[in-house]
C-alpha atoms as a PDB file:
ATOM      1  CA  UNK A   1      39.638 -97.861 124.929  1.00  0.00           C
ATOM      2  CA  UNK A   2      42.177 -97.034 122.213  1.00  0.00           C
ATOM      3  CA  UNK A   3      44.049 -93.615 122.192  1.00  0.00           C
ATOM      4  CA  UNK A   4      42.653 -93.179 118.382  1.00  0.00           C
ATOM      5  CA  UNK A   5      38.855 -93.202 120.061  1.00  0.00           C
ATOM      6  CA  UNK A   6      39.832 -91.112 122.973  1.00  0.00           C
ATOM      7  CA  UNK A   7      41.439 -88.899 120.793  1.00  0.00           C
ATOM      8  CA  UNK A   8      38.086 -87.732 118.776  1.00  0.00           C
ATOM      9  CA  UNK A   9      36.345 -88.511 122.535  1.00  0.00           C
ATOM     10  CA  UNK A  10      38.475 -85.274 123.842  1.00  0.00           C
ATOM     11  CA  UNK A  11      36.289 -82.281 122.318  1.00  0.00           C
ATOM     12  CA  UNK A  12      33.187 -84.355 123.374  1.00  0.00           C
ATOM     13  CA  UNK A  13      33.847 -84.649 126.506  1.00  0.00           C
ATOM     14  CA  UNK A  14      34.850 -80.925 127.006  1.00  0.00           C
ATOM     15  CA  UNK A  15      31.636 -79.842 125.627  1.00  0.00           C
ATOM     16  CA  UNK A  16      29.634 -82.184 128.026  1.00  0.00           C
ATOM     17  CA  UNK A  17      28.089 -84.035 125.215  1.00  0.00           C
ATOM     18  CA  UNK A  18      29.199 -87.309 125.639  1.00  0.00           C
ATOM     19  CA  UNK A  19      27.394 -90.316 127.216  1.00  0.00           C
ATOM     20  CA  UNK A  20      27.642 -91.723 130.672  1.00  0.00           C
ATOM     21  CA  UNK A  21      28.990 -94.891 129.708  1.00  0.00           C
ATOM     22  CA  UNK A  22      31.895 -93.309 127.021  1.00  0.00           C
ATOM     23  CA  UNK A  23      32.491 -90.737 129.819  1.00  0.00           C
ATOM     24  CA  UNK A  24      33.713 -93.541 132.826  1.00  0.00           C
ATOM     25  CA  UNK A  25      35.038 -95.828 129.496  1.00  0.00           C
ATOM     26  CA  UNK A  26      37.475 -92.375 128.379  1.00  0.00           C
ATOM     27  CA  UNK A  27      38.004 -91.075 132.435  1.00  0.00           C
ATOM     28  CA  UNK A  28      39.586 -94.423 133.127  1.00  0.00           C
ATOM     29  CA  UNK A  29      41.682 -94.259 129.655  1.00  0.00           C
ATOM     30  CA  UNK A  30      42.900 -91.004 130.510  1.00  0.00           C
ATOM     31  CA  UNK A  31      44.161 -91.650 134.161  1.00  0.00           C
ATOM     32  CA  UNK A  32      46.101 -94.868 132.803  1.00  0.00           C
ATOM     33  CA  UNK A  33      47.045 -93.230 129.137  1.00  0.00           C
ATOM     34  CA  UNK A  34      49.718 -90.099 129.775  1.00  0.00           C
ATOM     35  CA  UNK A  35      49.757 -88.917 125.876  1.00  0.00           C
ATOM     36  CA  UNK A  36      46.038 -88.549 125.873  1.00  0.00           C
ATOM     37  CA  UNK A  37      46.383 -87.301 129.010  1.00  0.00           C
ATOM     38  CA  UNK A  38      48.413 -84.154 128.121  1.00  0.00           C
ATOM     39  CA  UNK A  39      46.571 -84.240 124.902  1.00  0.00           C
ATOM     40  CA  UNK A  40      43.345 -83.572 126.732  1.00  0.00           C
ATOM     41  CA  UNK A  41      45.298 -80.837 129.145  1.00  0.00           C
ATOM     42  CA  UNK A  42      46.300 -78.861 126.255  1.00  0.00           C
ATOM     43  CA  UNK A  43      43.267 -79.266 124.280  1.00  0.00           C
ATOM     44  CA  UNK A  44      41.352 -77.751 127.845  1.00  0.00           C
ATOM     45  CA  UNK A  45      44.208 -75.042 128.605  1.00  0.00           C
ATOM     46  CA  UNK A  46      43.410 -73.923 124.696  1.00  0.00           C
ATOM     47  CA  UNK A  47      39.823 -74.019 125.125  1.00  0.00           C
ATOM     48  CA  UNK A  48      40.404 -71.820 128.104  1.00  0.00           C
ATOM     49  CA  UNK A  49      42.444 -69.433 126.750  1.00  0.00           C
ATOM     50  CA  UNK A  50      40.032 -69.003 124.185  1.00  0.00           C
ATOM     51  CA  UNK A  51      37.122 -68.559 126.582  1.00  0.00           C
ATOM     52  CA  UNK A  52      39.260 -65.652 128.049  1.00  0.00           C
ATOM     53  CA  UNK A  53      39.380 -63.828 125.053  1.00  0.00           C
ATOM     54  CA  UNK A  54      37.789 -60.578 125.084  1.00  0.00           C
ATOM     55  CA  UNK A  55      34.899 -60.048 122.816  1.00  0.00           C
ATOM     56  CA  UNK A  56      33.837 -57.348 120.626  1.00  0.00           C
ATOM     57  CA  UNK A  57      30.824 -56.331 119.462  1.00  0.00           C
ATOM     58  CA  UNK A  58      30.729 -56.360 115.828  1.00  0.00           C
ATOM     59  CA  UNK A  59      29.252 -52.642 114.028  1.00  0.00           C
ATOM     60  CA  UNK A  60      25.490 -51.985 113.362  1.00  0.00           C
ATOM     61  CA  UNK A  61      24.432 -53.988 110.099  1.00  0.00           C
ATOM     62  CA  UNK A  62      28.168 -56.224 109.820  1.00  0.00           C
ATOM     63  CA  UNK A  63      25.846 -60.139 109.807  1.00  0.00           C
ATOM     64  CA  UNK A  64      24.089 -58.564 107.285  1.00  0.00           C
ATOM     65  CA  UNK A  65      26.757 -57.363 104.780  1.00  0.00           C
ATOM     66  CA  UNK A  66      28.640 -60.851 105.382  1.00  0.00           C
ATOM     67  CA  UNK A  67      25.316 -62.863 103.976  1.00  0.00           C
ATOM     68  CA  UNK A  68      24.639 -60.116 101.458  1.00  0.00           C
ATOM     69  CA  UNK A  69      28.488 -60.614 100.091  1.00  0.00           C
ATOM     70  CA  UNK A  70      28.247 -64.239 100.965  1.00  0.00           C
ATOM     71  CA  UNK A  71      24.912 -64.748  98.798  1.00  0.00           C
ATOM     72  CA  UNK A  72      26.311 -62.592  96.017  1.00  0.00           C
ATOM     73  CA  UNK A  73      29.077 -64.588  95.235  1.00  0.00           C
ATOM     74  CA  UNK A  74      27.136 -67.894  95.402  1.00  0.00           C
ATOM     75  CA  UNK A  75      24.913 -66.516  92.309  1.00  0.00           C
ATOM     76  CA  UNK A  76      28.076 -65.133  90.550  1.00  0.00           C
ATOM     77  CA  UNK A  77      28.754 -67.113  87.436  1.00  0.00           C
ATOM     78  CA  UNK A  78      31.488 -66.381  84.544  1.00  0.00           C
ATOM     79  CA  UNK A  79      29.506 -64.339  81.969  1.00  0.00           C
ATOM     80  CA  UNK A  80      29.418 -65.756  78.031  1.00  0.00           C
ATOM     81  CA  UNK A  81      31.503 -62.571  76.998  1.00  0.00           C
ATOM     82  CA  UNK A  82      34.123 -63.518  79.463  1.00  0.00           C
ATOM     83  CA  UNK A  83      34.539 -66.937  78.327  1.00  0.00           C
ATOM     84  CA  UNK A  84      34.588 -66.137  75.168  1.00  0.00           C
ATOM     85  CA  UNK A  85      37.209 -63.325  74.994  1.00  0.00           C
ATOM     86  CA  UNK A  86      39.681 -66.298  77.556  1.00  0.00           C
ATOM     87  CA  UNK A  87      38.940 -68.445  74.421  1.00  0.00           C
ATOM     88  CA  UNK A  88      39.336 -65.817  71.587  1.00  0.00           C
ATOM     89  CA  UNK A  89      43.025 -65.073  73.576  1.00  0.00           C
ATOM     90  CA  UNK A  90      44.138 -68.142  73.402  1.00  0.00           C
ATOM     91  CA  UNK A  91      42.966 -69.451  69.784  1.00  0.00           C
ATOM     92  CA  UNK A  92      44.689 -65.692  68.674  1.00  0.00           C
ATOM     93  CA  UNK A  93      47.829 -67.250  70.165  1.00  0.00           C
ATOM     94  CA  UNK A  94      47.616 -70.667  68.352  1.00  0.00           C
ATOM     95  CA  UNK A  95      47.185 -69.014  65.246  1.00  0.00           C
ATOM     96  CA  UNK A  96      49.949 -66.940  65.193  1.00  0.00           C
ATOM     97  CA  UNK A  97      52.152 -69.561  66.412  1.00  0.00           C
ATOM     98  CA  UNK A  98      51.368 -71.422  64.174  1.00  0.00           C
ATOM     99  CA  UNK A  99      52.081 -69.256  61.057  1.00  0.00           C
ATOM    100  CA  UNK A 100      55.000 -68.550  62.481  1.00  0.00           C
ATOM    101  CA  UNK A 101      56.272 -71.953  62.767  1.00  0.00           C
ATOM    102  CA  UNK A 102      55.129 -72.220  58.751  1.00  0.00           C
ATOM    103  CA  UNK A 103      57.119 -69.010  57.580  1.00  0.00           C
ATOM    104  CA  UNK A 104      59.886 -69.970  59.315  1.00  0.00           C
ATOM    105  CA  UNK A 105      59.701 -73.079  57.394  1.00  0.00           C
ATOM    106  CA  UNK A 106      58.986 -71.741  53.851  1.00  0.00           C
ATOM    107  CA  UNK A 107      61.615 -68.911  54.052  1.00  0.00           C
ATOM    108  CA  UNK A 108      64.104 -71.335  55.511  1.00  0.00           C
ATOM    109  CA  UNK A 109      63.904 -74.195  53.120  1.00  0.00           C
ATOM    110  CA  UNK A 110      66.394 -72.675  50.353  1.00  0.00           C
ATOM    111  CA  UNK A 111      68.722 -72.372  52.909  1.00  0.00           C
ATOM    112  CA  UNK A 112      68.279 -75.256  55.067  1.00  0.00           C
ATOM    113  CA  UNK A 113      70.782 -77.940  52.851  1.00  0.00           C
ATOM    114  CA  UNK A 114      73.571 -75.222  53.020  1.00  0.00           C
ATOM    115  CA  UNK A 115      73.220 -74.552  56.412  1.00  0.00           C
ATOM    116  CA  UNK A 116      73.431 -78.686  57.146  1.00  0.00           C
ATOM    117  CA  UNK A 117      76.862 -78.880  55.463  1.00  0.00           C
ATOM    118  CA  UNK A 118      78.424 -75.763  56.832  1.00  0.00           C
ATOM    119  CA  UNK A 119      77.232 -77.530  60.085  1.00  0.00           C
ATOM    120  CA  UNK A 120      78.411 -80.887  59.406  1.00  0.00           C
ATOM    121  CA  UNK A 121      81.858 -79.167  57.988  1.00  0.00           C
ATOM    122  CA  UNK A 122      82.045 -77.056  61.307  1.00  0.00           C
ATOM    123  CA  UNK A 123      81.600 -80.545  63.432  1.00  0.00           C
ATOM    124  CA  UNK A 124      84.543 -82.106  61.513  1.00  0.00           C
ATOM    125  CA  UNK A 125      87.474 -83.800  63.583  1.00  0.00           C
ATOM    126  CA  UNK A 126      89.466 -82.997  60.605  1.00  0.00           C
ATOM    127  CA  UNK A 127      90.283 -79.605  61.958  1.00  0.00           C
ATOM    128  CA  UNK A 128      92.071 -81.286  65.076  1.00  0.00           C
ATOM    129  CA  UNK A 129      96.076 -82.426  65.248  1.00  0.00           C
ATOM    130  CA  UNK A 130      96.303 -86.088  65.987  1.00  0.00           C
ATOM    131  CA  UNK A 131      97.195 -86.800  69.913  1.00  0.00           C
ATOM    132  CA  UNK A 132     100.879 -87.522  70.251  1.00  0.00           C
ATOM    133  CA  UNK A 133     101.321 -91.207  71.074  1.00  0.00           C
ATOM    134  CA  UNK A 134     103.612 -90.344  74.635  1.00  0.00           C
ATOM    135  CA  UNK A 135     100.753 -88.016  75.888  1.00  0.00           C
ATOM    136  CA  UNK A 136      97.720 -89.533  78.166  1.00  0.00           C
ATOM    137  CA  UNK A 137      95.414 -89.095  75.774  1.00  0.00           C
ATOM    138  CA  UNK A 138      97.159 -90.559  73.165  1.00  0.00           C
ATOM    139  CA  UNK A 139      98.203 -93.666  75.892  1.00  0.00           C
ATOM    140  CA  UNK A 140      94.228 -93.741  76.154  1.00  0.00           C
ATOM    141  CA  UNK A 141      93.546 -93.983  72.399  1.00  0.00           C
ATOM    142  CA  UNK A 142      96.056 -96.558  71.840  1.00  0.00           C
ATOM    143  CA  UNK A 143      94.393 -98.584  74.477  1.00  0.00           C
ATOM    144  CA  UNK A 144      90.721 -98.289  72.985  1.00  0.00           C
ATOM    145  CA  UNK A 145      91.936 -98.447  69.515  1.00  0.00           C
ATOM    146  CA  UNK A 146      91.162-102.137  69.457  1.00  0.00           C
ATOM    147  CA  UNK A 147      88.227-102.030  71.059  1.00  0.00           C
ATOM    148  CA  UNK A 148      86.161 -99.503  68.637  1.00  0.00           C
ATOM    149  CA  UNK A 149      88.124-100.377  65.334  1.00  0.00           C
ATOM    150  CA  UNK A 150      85.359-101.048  62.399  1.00  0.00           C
END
């Protein structure tokens, strides 16, 4: 037997509910197998614990307010209003978005070939001093000069 069969075996067999021939076939797997051993000790020392446990009687009526709540929510379903008020939010949203994106367009448009040269004017390299020819980064344009020249 292979550890992946005794492995789902190991409940079965703590319940009593497996056959006669699985039973000898996962008995003689365990005594020469030492993982599924211990995997079967802990899985019984767990069981154990759990059959340890004290247990509580649960108040007058509790089974059936569980499959009261439980049937109640099975037969819930999202009413039309709902839905439509989710949708109505989010169409709202699109729409202003929207007309937002289009004012900003019309009241920017006078504006917007201006704006492009002070831009391109502000991104000049005209406003820098040229790189003196003994510093690094001078050494470094000399040396890439060539290399990028049009």
């Amino acid at each position: 037997m292979r550890c992946s069969k005794a492995e789902k075996l190991i409940s079965l067999y703590l319940d009593g509910e497996i056959s006669v021939e699985e039973k000898g076939l996962f008995e003689a797997h365990v005594r020469e197998c030492i993982v599924c051993a211990g995997k079967l000790d802990e899985i019984g020392k767990v069981r154990a614990a759990f059959g340890q446990a004290m247990r509580y009687r649960a108040p007058l009526g509790f089974s059936a307010r569980v499959l009261d709540t439980v049937q109640g929510n099975a037969q819930v379903r999202p009413s039309f209003a709902f839905l439509f008020t989710r949708f109505a939010a989010a169409v709202a949203v699109l729409i202003i978005i929207g007309l937002g994106v289009l004012t900003g367009r019309f009241l920017g448009s006078g504006r917007q070939t201006a704006k492009t040269e002070e831009t391109a004017a502000f991104l000049s390299l005209d406003i820098f001093n040229a790189t003196p020819h003994d510093s690094p980064g001078g050494a470094y344009l000399a040396m890439t000069e060539g290399k990028y020249a049009k």
